[in-house]
PDB file of N, CA and C in Angstrom:
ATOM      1  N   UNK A   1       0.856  -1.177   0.000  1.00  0.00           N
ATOM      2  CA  UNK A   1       0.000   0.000   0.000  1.00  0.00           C
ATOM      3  C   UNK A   1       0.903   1.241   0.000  1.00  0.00           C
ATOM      4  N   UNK A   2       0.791   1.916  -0.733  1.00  0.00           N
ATOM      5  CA  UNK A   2       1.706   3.297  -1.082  1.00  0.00           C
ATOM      6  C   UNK A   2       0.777   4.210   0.118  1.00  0.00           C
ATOM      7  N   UNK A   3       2.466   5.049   0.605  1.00  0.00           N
ATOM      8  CA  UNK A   3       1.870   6.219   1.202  1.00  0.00           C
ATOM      9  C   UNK A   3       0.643   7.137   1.776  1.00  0.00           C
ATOM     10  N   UNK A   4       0.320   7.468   0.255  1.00  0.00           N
ATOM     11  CA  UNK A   4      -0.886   8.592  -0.133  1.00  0.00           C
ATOM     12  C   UNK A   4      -2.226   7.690   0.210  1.00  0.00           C
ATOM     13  N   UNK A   5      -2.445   6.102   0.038  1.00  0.00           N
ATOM     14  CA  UNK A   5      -3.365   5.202   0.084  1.00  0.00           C
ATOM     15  C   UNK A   5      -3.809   5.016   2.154  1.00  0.00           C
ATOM     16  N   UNK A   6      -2.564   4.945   2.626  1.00  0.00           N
ATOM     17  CA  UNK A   6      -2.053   4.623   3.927  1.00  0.00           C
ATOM     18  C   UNK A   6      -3.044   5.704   4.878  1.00  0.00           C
ATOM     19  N   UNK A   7      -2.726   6.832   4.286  1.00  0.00           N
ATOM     20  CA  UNK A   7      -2.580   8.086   4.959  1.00  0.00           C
ATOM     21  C   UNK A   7      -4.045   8.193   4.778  1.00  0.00           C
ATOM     22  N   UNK A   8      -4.770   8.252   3.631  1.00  0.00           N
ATOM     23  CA  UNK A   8      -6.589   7.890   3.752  1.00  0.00           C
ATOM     24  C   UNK A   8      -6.869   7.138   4.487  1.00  0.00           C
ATOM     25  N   UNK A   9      -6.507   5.846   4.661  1.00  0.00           N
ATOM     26  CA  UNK A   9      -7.228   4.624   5.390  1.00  0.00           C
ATOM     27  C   UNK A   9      -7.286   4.850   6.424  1.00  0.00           C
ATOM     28  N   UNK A  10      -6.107   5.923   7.138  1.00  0.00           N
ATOM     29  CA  UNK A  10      -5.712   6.532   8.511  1.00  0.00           C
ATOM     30  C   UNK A  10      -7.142   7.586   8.835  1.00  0.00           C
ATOM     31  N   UNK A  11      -7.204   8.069   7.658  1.00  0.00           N
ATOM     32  CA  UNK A  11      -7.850   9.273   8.110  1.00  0.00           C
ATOM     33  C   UNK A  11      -9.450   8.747   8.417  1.00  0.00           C
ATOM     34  N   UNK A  12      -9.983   8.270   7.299  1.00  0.00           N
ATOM     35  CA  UNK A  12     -11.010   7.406   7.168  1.00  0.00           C
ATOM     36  C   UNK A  12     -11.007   6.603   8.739  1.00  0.00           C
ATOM     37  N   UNK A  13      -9.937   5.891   9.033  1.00  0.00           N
ATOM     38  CA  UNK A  13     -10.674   5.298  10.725  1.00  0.00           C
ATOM     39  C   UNK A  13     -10.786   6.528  11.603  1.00  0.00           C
ATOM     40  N   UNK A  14      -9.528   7.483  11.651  1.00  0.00           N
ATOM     41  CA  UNK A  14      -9.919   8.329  12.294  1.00  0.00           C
ATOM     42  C   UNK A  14     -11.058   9.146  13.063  1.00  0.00           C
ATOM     43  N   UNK A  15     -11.727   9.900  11.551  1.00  0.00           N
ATOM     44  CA  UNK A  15     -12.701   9.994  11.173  1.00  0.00           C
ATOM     45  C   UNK A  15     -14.171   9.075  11.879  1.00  0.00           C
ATOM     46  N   UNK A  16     -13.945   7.847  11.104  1.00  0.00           N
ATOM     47  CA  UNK A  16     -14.780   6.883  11.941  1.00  0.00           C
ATOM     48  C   UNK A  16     -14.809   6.893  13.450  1.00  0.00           C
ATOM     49  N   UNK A  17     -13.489   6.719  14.248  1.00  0.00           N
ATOM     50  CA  UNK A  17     -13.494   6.676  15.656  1.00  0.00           C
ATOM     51  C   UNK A  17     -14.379   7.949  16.250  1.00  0.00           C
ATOM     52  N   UNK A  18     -13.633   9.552  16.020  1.00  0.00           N
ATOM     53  CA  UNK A  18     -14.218  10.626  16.499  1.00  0.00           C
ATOM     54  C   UNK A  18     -15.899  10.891  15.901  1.00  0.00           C
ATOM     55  N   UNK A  19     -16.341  10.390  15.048  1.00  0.00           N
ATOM     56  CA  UNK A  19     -17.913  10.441  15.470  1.00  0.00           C
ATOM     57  C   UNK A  19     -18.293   9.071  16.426  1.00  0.00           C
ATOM     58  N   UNK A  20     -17.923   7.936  16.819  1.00  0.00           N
ATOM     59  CA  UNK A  20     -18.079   6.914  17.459  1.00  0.00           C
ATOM     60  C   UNK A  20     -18.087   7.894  18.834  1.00  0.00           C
ATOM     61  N   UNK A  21     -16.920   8.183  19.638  1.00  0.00           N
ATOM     62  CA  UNK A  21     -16.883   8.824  19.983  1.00  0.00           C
ATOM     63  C   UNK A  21     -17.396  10.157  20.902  1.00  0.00           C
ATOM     64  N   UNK A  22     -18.026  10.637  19.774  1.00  0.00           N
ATOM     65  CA  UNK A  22     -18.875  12.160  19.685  1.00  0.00           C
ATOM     66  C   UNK A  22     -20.447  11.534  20.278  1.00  0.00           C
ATOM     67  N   UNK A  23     -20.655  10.433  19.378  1.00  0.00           N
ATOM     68  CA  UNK A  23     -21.563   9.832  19.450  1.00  0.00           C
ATOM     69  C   UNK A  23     -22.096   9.250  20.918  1.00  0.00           C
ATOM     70  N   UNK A  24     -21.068   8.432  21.361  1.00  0.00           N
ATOM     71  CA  UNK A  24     -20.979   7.910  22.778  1.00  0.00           C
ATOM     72  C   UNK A  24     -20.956   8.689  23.754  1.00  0.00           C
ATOM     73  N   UNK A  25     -20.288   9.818  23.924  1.00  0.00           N
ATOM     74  CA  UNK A  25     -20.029  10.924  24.725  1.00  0.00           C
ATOM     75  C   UNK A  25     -20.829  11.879  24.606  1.00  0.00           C
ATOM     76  N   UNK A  26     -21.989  11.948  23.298  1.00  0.00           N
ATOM     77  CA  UNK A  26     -22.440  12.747  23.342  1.00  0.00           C
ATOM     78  C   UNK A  26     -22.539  14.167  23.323  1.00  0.00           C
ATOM     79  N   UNK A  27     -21.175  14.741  22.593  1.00  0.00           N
ATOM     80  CA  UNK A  27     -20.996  15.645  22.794  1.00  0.00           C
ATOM     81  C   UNK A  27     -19.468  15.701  22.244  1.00  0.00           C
ATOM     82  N   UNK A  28     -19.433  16.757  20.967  1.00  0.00           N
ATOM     83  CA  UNK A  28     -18.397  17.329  19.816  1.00  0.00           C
ATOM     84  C   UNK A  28     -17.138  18.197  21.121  1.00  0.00           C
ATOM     85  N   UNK A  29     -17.478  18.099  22.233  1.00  0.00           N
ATOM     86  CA  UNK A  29     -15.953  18.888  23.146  1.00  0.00           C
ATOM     87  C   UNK A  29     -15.745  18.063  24.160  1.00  0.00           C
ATOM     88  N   UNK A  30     -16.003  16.919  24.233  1.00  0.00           N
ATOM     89  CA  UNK A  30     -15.226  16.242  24.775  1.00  0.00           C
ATOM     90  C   UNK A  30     -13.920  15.269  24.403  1.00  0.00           C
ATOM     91  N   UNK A  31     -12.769  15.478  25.455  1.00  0.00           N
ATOM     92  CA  UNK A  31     -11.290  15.233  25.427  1.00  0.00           C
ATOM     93  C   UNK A  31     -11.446  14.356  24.291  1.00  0.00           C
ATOM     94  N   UNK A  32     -11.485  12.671  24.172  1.00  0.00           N
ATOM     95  CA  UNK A  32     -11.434  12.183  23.004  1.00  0.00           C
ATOM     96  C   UNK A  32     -11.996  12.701  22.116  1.00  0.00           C
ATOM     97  N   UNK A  33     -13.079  13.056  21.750  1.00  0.00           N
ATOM     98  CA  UNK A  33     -13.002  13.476  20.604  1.00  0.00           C
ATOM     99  C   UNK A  33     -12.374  14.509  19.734  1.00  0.00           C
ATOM    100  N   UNK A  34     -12.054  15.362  20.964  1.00  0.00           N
ATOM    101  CA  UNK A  34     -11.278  16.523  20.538  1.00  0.00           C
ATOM    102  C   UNK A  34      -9.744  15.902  20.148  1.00  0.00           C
ATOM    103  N   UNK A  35      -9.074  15.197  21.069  1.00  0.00           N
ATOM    104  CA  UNK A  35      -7.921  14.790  20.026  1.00  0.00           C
ATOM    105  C   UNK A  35      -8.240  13.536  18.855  1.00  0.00           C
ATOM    106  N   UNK A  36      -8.939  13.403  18.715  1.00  0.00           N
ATOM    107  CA  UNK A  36      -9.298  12.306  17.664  1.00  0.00           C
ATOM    108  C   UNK A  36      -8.747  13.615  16.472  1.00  0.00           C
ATOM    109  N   UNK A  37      -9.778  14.527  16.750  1.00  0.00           N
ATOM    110  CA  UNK A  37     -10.171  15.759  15.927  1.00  0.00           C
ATOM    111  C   UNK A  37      -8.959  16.071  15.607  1.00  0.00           C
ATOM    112  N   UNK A  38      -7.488  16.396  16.627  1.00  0.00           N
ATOM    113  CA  UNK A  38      -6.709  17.541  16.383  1.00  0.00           C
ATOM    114  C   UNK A  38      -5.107  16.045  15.591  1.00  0.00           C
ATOM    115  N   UNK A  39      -5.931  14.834  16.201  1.00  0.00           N
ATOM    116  CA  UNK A  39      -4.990  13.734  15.257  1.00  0.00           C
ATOM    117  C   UNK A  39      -5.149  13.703  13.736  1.00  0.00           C
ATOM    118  N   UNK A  40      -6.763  13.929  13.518  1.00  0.00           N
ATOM    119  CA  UNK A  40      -7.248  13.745  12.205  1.00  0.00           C
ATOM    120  C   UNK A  40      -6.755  15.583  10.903  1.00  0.00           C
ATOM    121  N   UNK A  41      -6.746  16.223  11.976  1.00  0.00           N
ATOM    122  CA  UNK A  41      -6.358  17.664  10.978  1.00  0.00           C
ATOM    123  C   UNK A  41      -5.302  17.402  10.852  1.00  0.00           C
ATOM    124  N   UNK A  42      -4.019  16.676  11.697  1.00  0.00           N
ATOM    125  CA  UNK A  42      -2.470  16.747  11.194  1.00  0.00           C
ATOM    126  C   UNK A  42      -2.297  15.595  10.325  1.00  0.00           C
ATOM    127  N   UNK A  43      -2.797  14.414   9.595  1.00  0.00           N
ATOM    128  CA  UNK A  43      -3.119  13.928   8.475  1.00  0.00           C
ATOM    129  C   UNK A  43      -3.443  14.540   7.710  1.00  0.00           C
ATOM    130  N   UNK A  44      -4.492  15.252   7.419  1.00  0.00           N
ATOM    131  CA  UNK A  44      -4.958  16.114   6.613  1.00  0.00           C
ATOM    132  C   UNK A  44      -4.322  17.033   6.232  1.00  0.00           C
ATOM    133  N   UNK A  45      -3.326  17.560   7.331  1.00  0.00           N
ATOM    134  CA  UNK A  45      -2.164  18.630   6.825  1.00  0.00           C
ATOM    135  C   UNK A  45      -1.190  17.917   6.102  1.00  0.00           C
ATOM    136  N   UNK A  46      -0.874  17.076   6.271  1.00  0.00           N
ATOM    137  CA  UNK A  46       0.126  15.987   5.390  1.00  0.00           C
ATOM    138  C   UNK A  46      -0.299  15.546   4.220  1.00  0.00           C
ATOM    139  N   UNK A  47      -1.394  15.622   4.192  1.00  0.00           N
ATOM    140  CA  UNK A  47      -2.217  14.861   2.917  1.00  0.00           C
ATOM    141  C   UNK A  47      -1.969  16.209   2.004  1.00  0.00           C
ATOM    142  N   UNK A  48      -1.928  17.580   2.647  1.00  0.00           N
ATOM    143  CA  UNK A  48      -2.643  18.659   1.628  1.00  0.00           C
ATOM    144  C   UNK A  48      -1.259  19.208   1.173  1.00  0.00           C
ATOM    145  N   UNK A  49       0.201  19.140   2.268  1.00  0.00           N
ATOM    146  CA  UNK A  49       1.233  19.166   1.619  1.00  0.00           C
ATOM    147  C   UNK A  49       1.943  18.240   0.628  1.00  0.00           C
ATOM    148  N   UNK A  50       1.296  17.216   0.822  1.00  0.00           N
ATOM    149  CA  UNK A  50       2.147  16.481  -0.300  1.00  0.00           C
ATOM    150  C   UNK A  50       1.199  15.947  -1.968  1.00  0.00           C
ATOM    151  N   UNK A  51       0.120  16.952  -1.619  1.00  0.00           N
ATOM    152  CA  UNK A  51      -0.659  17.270  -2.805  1.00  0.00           C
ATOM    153  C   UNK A  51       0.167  18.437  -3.376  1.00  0.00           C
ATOM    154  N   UNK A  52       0.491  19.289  -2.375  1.00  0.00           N
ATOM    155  CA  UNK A  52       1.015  20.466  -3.211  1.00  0.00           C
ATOM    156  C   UNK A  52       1.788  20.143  -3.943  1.00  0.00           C
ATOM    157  N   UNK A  53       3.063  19.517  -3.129  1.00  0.00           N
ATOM    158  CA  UNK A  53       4.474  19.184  -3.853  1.00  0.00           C
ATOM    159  C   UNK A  53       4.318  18.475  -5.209  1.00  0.00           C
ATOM    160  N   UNK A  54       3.370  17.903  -5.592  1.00  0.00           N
ATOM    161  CA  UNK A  54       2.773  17.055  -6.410  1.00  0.00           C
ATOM    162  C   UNK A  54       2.740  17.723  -7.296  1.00  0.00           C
ATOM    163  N   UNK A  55       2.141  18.859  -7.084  1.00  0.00           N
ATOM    164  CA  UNK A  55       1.547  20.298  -8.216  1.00  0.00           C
ATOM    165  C   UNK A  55       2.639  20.326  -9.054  1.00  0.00           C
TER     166      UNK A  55
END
């Protein structure tokens, strides 16, 4: 599995966990979900720099 493939599948559970989560807890500010949240934007920052470099 290449990189760029890796780094979705990551995000995608991510993703999955923090509404699980949100869901269970009931509530978008609580601790897990909030770092689910702040795990899932620094993928996403990786994902969007190495789109650039791509450019």
């Amino acid at each position: 599995m290449n990189m760029d493939k890796q780094l979705l599948t990551q995000m995608e559970q991510l993703r999955k966990k923090m509404i699980e989560a949100a869901l269970l807890n009931e509530s978008l500010q609580h601790l897990d979900v909030l770092m689910l949240s702040q795990s899932l934007d620094e993928i996403i920052v990786q994902v969007q720099k190495r789109e650039r470099r791509a450019l």
